[in-house]
Protein backbone atom coordinates (compact mmCIF):
# COMPACT_ATOMS: atom_id res chain seq x y z
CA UNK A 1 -38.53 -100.62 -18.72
CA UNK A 2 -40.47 -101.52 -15.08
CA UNK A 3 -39.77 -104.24 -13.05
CA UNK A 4 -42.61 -105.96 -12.11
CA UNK A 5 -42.87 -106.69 -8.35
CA UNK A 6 -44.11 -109.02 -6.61
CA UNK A 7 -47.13 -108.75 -3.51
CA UNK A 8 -46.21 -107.11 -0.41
CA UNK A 9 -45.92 -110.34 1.00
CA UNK A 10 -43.67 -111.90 -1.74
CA UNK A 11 -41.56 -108.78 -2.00
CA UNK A 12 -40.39 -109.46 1.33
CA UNK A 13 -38.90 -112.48 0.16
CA UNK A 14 -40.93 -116.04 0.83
CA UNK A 15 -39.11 -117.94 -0.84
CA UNK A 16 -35.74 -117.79 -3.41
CA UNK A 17 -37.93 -118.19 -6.32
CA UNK A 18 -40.31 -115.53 -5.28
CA UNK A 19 -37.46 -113.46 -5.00
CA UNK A 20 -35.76 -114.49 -8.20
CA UNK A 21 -38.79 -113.52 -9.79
CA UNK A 22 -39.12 -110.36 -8.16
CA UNK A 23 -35.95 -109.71 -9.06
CA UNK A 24 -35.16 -110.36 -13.09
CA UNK A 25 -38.75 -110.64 -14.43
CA UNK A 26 -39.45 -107.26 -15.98
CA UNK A 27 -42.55 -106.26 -18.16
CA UNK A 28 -41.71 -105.11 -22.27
CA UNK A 29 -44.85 -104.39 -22.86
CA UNK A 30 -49.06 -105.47 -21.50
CA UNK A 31 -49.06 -109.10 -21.65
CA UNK A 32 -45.21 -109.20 -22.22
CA UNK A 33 -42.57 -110.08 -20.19
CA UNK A 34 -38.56 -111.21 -20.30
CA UNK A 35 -35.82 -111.91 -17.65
CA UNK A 36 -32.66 -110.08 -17.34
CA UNK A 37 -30.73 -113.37 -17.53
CA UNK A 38 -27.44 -111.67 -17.68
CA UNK A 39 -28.14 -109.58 -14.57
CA UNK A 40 -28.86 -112.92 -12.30
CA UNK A 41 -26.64 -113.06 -9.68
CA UNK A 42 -24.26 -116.28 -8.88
CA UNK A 43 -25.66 -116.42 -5.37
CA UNK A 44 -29.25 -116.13 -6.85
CA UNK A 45 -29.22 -119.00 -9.44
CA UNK A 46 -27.36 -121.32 -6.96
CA UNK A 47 -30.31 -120.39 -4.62
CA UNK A 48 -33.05 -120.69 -7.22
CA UNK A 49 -31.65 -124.36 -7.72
CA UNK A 50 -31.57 -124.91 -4.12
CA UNK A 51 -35.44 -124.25 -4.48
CA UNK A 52 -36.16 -126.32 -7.31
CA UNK A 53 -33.79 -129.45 -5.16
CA UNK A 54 -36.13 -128.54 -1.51
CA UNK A 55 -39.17 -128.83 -4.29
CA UNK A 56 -38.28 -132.13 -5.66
CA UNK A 57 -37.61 -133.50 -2.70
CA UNK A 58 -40.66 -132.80 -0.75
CA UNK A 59 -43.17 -133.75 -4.37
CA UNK A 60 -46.37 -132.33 -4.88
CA UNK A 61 -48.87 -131.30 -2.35
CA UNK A 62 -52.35 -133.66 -2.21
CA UNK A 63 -54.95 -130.66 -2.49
CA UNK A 64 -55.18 -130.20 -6.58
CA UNK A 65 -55.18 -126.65 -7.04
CA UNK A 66 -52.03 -126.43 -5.01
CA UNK A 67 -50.65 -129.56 -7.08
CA UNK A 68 -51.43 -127.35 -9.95
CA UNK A 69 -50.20 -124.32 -8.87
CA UNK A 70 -46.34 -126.54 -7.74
CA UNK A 71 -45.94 -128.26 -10.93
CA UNK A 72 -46.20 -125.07 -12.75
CA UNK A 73 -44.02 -123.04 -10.38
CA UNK A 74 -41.04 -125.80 -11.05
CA UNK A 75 -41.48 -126.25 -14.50
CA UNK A 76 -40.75 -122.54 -14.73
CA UNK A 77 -38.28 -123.05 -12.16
CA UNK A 78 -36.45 -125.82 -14.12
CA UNK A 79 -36.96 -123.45 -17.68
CA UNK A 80 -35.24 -120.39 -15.64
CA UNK A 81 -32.45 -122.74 -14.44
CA UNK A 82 -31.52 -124.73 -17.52
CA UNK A 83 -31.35 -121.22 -19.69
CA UNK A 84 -29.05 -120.02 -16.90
CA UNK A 85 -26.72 -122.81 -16.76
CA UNK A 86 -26.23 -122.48 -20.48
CA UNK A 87 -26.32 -119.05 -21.03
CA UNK A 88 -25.79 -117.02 -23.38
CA UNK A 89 -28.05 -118.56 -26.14
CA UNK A 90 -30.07 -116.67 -28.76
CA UNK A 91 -32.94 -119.61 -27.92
CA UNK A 92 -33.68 -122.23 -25.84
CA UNK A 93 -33.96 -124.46 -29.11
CA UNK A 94 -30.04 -123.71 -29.40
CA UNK A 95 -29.66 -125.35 -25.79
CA UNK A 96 -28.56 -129.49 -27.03
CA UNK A 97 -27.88 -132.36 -24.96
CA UNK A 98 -26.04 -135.85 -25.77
CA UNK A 99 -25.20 -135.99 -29.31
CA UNK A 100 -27.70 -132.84 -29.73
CA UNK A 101 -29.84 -133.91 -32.24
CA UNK A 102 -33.38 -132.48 -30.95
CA UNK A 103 -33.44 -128.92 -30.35
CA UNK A 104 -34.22 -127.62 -26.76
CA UNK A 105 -34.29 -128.99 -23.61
CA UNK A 106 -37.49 -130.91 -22.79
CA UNK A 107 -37.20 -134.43 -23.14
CA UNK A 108 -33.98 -134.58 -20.93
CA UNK A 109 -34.39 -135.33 -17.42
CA UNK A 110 -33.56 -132.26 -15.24
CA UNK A 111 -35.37 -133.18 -12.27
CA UNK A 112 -36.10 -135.56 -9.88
CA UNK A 113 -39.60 -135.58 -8.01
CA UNK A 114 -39.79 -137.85 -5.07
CA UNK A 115 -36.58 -140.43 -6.74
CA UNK A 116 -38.32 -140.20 -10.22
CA UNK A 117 -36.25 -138.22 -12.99
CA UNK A 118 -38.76 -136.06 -14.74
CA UNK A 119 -37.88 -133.63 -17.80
CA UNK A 120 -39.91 -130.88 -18.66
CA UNK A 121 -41.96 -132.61 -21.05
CA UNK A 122 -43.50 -134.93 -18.45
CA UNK A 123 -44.14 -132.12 -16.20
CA UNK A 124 -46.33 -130.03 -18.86
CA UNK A 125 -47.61 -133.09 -21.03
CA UNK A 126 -47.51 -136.27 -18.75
CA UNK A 127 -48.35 -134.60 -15.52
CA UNK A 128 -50.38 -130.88 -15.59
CA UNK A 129 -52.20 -131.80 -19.33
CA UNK A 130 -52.57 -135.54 -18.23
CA UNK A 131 -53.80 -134.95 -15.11
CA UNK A 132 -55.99 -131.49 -15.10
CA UNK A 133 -58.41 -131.03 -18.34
CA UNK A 134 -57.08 -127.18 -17.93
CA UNK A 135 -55.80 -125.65 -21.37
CA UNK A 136 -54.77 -122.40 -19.70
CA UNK A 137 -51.64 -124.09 -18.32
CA UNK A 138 -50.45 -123.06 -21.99
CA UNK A 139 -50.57 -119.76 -20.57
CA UNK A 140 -48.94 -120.67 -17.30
CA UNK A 141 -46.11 -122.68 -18.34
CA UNK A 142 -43.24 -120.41 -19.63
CA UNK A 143 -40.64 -121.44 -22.66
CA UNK A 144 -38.39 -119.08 -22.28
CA UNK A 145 -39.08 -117.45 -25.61
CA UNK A 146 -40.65 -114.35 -26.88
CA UNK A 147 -43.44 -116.27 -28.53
CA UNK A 148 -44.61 -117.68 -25.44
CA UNK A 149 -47.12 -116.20 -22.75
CA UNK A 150 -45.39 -114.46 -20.38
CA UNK A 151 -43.57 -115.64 -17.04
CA UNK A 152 -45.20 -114.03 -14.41
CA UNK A 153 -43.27 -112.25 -11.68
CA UNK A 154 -44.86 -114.50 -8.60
CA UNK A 155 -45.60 -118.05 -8.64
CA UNK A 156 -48.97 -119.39 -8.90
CA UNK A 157 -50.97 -120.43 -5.45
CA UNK A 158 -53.66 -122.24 -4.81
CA UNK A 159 -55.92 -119.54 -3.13
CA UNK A 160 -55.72 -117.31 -6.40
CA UNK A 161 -55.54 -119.83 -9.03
CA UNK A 162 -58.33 -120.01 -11.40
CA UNK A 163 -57.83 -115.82 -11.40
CA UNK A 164 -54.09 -116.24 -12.10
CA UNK A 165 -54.87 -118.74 -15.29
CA UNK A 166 -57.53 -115.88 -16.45
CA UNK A 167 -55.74 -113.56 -16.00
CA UNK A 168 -52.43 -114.78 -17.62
CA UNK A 169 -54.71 -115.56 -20.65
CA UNK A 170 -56.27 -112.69 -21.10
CA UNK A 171 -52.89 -111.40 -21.17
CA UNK A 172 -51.46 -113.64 -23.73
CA UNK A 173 -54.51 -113.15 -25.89
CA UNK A 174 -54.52 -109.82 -26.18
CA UNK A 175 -50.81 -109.19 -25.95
CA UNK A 176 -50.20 -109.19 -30.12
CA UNK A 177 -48.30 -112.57 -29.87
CA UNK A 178 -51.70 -114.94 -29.86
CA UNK A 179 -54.10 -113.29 -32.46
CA UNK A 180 -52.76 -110.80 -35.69
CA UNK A 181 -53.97 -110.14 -38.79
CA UNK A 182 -50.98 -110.38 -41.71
CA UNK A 183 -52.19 -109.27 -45.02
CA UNK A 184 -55.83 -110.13 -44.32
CA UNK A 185 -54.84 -113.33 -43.17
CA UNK A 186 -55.78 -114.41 -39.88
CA UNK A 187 -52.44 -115.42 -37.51
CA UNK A 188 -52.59 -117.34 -34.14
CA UNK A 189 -49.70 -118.37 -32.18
CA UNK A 190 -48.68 -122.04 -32.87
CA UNK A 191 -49.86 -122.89 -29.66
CA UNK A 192 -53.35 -123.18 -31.07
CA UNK A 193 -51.69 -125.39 -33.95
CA UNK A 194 -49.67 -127.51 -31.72
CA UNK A 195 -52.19 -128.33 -28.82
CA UNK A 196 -55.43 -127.10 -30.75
CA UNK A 197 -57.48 -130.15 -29.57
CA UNK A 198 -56.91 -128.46 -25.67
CA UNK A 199 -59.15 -126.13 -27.26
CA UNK A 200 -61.65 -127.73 -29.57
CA UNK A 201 -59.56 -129.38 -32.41
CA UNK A 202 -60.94 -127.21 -35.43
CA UNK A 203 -60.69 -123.61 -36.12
CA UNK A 204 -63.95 -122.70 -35.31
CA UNK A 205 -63.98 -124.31 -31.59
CA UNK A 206 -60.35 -122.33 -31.21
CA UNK A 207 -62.06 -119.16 -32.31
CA UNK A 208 -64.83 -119.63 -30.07
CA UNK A 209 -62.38 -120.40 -27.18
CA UNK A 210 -60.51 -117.22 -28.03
CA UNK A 211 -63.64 -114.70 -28.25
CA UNK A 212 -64.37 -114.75 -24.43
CA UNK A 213 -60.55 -113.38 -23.48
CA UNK A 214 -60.49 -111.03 -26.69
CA UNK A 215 -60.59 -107.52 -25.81
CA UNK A 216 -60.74 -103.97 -28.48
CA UNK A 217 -58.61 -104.36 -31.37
CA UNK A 218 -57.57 -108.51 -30.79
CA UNK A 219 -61.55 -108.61 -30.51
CA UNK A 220 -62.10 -106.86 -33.81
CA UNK A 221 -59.73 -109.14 -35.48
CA UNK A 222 -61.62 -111.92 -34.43
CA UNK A 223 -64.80 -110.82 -35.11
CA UNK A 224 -66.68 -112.79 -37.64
CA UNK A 225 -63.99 -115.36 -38.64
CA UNK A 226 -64.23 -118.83 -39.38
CA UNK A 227 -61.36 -119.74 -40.36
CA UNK A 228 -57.56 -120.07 -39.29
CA UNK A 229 -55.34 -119.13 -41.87
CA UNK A 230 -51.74 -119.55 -40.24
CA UNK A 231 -49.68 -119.51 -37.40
CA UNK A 232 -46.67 -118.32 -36.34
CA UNK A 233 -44.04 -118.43 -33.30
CA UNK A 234 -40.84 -116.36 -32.25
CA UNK A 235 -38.01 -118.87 -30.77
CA UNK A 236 -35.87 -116.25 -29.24
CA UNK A 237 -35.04 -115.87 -26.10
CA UNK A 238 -37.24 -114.04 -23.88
CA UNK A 239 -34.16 -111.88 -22.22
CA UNK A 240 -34.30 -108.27 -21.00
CA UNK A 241 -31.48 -105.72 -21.08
């Protein structure tokens, strides 16, 4: 298994979440990545919440690609710290709070932006999706689980941002987790199912979407279909040995 490092300039350590990612984020396979939770050092998780509190303290930048980029960087932030403060778990659905009837985390407030307490949900859904008509931020935003598209090993920036999203979809897309073929029956991740109107709403404008990112064999399995036959998602953990 290869860690994936970050740039030159990252590897040298800009900031604690450039080096927590440098650090635990390691690659499974293309388009596949998991964290070595139970490798994360004490020192490291109190300074990757340090980050997230500097973060939320100072808000958002004003330019939009850079807002982009920092509301993705701390909702993976806040993902990476709320596993960690409850781990082990086989899934983040097993993580409860209150009288822990919903599954998961994202409707509880973990983090406060400029004095306003903010959970995950209104980061992905009332801020980025609100906000920026952008449907690769499903492939930016990481859940923690093996379904999901991958957590990069460097936070997004501004300068490199509309590469990054292509780039991480492309990945997804072609990774064996967003496109399979069960029995003759075509299978996309439930991300298409759950947010399909981000891409079109009906199964031929999500095939269309998918065509341009589809390389070789996720291509192939693509090619000439009309129709969505199911979907499918894996909840566990995305965790490295």
């Amino acid at each position: 298994m290869t860690i994936l490092l970050a740039p030159a300039v990252q590897a040298a350590g800009d900031t604690a979440y450039d080096r927590f990612l440098g650090a635990y984020v390691v690659e499974k396979s293309p388009g596949v990545t998991a964290v070595r939770y139970g490798a994360v050092a004490q020192a490291d998780h109190a300074a990757l919440e340090d980050w997230i509190g500097d973060q939320a303290a100072s808000g958002p930048p004003d330019d939009r690609d850079a807002a982009f980029a920092w509301w993705v960087n701390l909702y993976n932030a806040v993902t990476l710290d709320v596993v960690l403060d409850n781990y082990p778990v086989a899934s983040i659905r097993d993580i409860r709070f209150g009288l822990g009837i919903r599954p998961g985390p994202w409707r509880e407030d973990l983090v406060t932006v400029n004095g306003e307490e903010m959970s995950l949900d209104d980061i992905e859904h009332g801020t980025l999706r609100e906000n920026w008509d952008e449907p690769r931020v499903h492939f930016a935003v990481n859940c923690a689980s093996i379904g999901c598209p991958a957590l990069l090993p460097e936070p997004f920036a501004a300068a490199t941002l509309d590469a990054r999203l292509d780039a991480a979809t492309r990945a997804f897309v072609n990774s064996g987790r967003a496109v399979m073929v069960e029995d003759g029956d075509l299978i996309l991740s439930s991300i298409f199912d759950w947010y399909g109107g981000d891409f079109g709403g009906s199964d031929a404008a999500i095939l269309d979407w998918l065509r341009p990112y589809a390389d070789g064999e996720t291509a192939a399995m693509l090619d000439g279909r009309t129709k969505i036959d199911g979907y499918a998602y894996d909840w566990s953990l995305n965790e490295a040995d």
